[in-house]
C-alpha atoms as a PDB file:
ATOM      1  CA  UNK A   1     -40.585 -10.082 -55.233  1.00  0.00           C
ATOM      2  CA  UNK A   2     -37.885  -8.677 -57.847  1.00  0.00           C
ATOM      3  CA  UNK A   3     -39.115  -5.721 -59.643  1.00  0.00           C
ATOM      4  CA  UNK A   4     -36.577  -5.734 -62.030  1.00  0.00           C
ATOM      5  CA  UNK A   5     -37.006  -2.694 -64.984  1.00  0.00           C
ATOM      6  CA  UNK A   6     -34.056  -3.310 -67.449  1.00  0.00           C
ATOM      7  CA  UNK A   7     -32.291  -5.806 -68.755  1.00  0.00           C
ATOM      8  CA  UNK A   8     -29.140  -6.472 -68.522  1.00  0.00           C
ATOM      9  CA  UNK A   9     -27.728  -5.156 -71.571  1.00  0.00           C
ATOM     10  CA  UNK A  10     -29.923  -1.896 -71.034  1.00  0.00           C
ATOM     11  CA  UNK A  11     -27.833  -1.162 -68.303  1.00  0.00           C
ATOM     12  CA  UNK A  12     -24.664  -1.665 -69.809  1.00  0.00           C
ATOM     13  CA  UNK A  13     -26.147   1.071 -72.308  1.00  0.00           C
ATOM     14  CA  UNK A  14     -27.336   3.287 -69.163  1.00  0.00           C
ATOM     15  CA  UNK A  15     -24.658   2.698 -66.042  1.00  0.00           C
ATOM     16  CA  UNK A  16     -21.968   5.133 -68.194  1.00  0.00           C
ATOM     17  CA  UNK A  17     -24.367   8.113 -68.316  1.00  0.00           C
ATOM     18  CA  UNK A  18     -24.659   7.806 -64.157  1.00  0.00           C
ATOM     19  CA  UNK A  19     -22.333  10.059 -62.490  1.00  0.00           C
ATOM     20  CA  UNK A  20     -20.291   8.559 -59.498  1.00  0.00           C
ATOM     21  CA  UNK A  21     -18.742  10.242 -57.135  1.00  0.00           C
ATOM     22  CA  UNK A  22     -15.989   9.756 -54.785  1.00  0.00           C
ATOM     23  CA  UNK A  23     -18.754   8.716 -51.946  1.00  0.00           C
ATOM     24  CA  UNK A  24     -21.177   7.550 -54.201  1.00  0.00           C
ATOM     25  CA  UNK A  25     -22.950   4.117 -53.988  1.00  0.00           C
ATOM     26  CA  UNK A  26     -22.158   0.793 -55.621  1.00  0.00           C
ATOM     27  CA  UNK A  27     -22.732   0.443 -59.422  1.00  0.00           C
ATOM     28  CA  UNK A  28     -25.475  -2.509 -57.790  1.00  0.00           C
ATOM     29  CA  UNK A  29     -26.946   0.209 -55.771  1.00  0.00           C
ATOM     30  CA  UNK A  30     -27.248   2.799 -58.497  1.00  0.00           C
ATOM     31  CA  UNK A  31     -29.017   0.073 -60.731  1.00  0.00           C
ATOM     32  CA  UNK A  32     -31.590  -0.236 -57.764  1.00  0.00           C
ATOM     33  CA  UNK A  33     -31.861   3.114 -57.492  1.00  0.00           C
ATOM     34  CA  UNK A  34     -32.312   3.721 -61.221  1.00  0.00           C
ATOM     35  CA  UNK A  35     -35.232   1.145 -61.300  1.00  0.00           C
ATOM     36  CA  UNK A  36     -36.634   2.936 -58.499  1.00  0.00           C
ATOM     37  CA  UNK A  37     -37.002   5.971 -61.058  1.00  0.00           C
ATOM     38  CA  UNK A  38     -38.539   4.002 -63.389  1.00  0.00           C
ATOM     39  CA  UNK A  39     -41.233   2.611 -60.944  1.00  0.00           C
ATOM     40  CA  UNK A  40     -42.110   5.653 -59.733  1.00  0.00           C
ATOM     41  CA  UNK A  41     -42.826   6.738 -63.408  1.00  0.00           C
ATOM     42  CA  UNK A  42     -44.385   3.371 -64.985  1.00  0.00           C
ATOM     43  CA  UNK A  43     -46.778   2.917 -62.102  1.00  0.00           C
ATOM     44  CA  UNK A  44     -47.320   6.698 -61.150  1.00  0.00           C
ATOM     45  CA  UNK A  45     -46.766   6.474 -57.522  1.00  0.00           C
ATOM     46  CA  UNK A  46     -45.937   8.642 -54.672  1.00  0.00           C
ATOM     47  CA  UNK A  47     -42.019   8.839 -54.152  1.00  0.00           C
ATOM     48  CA  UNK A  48     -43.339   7.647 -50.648  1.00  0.00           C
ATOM     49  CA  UNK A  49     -44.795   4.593 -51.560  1.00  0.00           C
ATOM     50  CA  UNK A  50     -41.737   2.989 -53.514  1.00  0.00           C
ATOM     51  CA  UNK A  51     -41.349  -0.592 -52.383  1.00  0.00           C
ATOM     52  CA  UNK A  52     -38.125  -1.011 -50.503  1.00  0.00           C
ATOM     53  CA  UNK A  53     -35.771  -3.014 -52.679  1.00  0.00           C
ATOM     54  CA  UNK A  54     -35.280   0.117 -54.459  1.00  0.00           C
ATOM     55  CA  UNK A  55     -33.665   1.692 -51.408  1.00  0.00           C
ATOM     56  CA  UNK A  56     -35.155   4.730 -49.023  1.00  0.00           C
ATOM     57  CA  UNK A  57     -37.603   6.739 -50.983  1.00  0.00           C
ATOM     58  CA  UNK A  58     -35.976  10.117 -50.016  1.00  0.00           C
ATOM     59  CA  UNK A  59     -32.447   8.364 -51.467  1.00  0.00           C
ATOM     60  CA  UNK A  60     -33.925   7.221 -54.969  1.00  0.00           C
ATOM     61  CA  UNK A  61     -35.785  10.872 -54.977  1.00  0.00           C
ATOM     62  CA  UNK A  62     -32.645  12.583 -54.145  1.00  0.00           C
ATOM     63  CA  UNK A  63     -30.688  10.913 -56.264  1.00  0.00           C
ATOM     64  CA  UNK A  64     -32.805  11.848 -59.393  1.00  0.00           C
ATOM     65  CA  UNK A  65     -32.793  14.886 -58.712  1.00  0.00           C
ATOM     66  CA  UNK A  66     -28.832  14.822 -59.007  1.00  0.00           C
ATOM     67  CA  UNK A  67     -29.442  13.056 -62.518  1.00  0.00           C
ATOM     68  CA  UNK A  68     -32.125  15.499 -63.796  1.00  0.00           C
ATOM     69  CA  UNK A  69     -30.273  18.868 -62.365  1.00  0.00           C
ATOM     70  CA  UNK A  70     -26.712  17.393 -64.206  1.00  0.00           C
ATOM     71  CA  UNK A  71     -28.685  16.619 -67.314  1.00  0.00           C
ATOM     72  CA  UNK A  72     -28.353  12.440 -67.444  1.00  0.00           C
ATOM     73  CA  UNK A  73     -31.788  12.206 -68.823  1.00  0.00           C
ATOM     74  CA  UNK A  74     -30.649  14.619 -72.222  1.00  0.00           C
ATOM     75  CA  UNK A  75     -27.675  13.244 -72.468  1.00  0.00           C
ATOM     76  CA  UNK A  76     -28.965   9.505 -72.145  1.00  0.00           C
ATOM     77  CA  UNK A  77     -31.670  10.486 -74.943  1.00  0.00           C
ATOM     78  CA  UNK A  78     -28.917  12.187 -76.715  1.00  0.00           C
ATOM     79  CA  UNK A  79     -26.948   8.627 -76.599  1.00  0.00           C
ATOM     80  CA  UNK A  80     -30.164   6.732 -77.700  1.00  0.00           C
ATOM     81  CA  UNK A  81     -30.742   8.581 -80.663  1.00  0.00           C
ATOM     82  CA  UNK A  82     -27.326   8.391 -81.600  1.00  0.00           C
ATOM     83  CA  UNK A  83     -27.099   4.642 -81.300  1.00  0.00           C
ATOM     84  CA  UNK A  84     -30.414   4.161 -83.415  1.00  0.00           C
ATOM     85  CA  UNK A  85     -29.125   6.339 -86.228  1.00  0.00           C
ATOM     86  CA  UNK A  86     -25.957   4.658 -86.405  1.00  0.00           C
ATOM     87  CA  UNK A  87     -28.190   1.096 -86.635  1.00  0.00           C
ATOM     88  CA  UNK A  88     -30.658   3.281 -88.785  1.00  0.00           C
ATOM     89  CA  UNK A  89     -33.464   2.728 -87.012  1.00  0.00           C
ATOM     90  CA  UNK A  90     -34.144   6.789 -87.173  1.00  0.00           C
ATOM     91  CA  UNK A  91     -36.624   7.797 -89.101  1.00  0.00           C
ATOM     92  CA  UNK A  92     -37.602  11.416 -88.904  1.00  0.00           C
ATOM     93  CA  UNK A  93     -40.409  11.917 -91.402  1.00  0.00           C
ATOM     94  CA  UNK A  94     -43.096  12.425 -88.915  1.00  0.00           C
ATOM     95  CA  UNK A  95     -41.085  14.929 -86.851  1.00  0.00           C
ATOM     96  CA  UNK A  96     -43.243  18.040 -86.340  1.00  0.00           C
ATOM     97  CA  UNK A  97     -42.076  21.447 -84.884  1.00  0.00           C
ATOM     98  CA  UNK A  98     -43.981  23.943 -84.336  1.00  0.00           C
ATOM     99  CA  UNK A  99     -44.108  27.231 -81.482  1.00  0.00           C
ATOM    100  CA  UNK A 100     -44.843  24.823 -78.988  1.00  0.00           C
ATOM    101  CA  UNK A 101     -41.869  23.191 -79.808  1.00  0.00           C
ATOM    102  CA  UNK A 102     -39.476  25.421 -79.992  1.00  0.00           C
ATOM    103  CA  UNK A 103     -40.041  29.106 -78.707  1.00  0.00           C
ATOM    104  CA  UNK A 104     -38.411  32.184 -80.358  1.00  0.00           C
ATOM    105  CA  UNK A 105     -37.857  35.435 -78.109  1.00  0.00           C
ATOM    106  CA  UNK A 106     -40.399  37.717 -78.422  1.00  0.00           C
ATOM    107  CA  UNK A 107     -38.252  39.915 -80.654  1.00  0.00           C
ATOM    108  CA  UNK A 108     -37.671  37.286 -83.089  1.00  0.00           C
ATOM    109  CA  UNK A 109     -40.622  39.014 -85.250  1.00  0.00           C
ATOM    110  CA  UNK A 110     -38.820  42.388 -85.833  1.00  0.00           C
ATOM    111  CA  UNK A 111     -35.852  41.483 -86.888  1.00  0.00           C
ATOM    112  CA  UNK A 112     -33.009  44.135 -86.953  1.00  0.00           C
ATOM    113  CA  UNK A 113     -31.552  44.760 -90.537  1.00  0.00           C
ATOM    114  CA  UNK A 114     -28.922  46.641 -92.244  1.00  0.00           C
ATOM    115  CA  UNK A 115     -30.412  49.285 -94.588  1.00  0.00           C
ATOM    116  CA  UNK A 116     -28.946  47.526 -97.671  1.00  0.00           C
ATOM    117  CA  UNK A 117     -29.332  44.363 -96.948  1.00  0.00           C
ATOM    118  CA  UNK A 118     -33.455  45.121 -96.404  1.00  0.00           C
ATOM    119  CA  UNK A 119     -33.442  46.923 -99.707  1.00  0.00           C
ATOM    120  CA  UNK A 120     -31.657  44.205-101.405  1.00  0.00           C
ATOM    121  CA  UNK A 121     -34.344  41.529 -99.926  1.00  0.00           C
ATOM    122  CA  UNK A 122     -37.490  44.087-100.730  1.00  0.00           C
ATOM    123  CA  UNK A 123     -36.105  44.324-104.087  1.00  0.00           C
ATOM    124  CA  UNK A 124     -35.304  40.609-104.434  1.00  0.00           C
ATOM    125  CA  UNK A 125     -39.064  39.999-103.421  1.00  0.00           C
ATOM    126  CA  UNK A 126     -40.251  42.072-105.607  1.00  0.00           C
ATOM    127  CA  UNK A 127     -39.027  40.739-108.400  1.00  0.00           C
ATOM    128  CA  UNK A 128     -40.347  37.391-107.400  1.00  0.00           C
ATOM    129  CA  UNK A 129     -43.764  38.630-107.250  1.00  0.00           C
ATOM    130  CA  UNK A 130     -43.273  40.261-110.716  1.00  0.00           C
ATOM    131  CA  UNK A 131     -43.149  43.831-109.405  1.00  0.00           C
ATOM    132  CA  UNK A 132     -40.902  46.350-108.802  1.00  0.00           C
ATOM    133  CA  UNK A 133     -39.758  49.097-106.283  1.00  0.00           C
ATOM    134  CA  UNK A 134     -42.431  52.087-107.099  1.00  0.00           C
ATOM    135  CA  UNK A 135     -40.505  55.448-107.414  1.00  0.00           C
ATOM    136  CA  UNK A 136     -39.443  57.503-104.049  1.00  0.00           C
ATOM    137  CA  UNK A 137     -39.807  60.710-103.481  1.00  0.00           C
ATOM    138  CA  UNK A 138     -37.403  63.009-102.473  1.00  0.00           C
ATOM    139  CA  UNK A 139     -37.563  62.246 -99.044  1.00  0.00           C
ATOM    140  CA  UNK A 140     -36.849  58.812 -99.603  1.00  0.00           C
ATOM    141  CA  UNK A 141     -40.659  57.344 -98.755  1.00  0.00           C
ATOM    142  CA  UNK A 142     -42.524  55.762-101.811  1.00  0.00           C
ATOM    143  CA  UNK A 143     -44.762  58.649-103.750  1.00  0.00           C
ATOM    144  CA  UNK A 144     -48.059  57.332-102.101  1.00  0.00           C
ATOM    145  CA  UNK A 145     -50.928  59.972-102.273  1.00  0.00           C
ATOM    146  CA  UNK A 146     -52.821  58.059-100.209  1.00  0.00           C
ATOM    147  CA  UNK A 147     -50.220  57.967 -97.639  1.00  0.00           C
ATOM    148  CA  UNK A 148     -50.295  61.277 -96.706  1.00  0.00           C
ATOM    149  CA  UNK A 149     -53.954  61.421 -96.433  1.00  0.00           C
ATOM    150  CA  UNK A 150     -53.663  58.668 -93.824  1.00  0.00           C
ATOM    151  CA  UNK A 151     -50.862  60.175 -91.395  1.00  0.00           C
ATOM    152  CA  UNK A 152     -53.013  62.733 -89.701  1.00  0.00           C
ATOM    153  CA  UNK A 153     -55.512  59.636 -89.338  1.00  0.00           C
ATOM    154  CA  UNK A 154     -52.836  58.031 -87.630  1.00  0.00           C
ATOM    155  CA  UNK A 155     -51.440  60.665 -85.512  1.00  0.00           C
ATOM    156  CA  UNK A 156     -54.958  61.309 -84.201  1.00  0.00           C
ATOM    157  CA  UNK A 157     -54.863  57.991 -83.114  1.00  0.00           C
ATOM    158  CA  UNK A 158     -51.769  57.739 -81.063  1.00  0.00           C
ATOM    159  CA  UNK A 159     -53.058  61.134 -79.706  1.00  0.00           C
ATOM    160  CA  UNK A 160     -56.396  59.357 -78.634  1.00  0.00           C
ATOM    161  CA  UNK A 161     -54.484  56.002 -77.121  1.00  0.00           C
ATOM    162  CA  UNK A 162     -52.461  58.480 -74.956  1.00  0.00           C
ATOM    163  CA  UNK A 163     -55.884  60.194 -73.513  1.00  0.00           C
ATOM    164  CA  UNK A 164     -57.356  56.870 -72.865  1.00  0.00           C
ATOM    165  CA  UNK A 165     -54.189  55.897 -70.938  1.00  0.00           C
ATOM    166  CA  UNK A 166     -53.679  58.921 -68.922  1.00  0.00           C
ATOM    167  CA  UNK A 167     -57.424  58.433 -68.087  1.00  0.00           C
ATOM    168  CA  UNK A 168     -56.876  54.915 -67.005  1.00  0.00           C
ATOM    169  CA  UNK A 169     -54.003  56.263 -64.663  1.00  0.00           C
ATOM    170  CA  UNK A 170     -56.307  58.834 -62.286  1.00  0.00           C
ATOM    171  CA  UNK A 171     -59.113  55.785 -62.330  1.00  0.00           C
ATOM    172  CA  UNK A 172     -61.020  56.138 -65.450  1.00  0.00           C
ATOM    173  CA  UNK A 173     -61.553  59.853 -65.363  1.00  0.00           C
ATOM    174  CA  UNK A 174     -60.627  62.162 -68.259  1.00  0.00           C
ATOM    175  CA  UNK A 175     -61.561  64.988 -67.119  1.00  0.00           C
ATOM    176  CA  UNK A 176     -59.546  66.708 -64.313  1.00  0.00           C
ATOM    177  CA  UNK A 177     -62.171  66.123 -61.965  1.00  0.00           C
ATOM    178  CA  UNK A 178     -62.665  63.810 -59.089  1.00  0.00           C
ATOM    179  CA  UNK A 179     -64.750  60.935 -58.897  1.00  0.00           C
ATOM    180  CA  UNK A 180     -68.104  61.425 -57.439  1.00  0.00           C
ATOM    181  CA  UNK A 181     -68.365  61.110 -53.713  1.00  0.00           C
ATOM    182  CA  UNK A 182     -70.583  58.260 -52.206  1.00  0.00           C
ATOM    183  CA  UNK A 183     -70.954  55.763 -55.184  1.00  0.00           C
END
């Protein structure tokens, strides 16, 4: 029995995006071996059970792992796309792409910024909002009373996250002393 994936004019489309090498096998071979991929994926099978008109298991297995570590798969999606854009057949209004997507580095958030160019955004944004810059003191921070009210608060905090970490580094203890003996 002839499992036979693709059609013949899928393969046209596919054999160029195999690699061949100098040793390689047949064209007829790497068709066989291809379909052998596809089994394994369409039915969900163990590499191990792959009927044997697709070739030795270990062969097929091997042999997509070539494919997948010199990027045929990508490229051969790559190729797809590009052939149903050019027949306009791509239509990408329910694309969605969110963080699960596509991952920014962890620094992404804090962004590094020249001093004028921030100012020139800040100022830029608040003129979209219909407010302006408030007035800065002398030392260059906006005149907030409030704000100096809440820097001790803050201080006292880092000062308090430090304790709780040097306590977590001598096992829980703040004090100088050593654990209780026995418990």
């Amino acid at each position: 029995m002839t499992r036979v994936q693709l059609t013949n004019e899928e393969w046209q489309f596919i054999g160029p995006y195999l690699p061949i090498g100098e040793y390689g096998p047949y064209p007829e071979r790497l068709r066989q071996q291809f379909e052998g991929g596809i089994w394994r994926f369409k039915t969900g099978g163990q590499w191990r059970e792959m009927p044997q008109e697709f070739g030795a298991w270990s062969t097929v297995h091997n042999r997509f792992r070539q494919w997948r570590g010199a990027g045929v798969f990508e490229a051969l999606l790559k190729g797809l796309i590009t052939e149903a854009a050019k027949r306009g057949e791509v239509d990408l209004s329910l694309v969605s792409i969110d963080s699960t997507t596509a991952r920014a580095h962890h620094d992404a958030a804090g962004m590094h910024m020249n001093e004028d160019v921030l100012t020139a955004l800040e100022k830029a944004a608040a003129e979209v909002k219909g407010g302006g810059l408030e007035e800065e003191s002398a030392q260059g921070a906006a005149a907030d009373p409030e704000q100096d009210e809440r820097r001790p608060l803050r201080h006292r905090r880092k000062l308090r996250l430090k304790a709780a970490l040097l306590g977590r580094s001598r096992g829980g203890q703040t004090s100088g002393r050593a654990p209780p003996v026995g418990r």
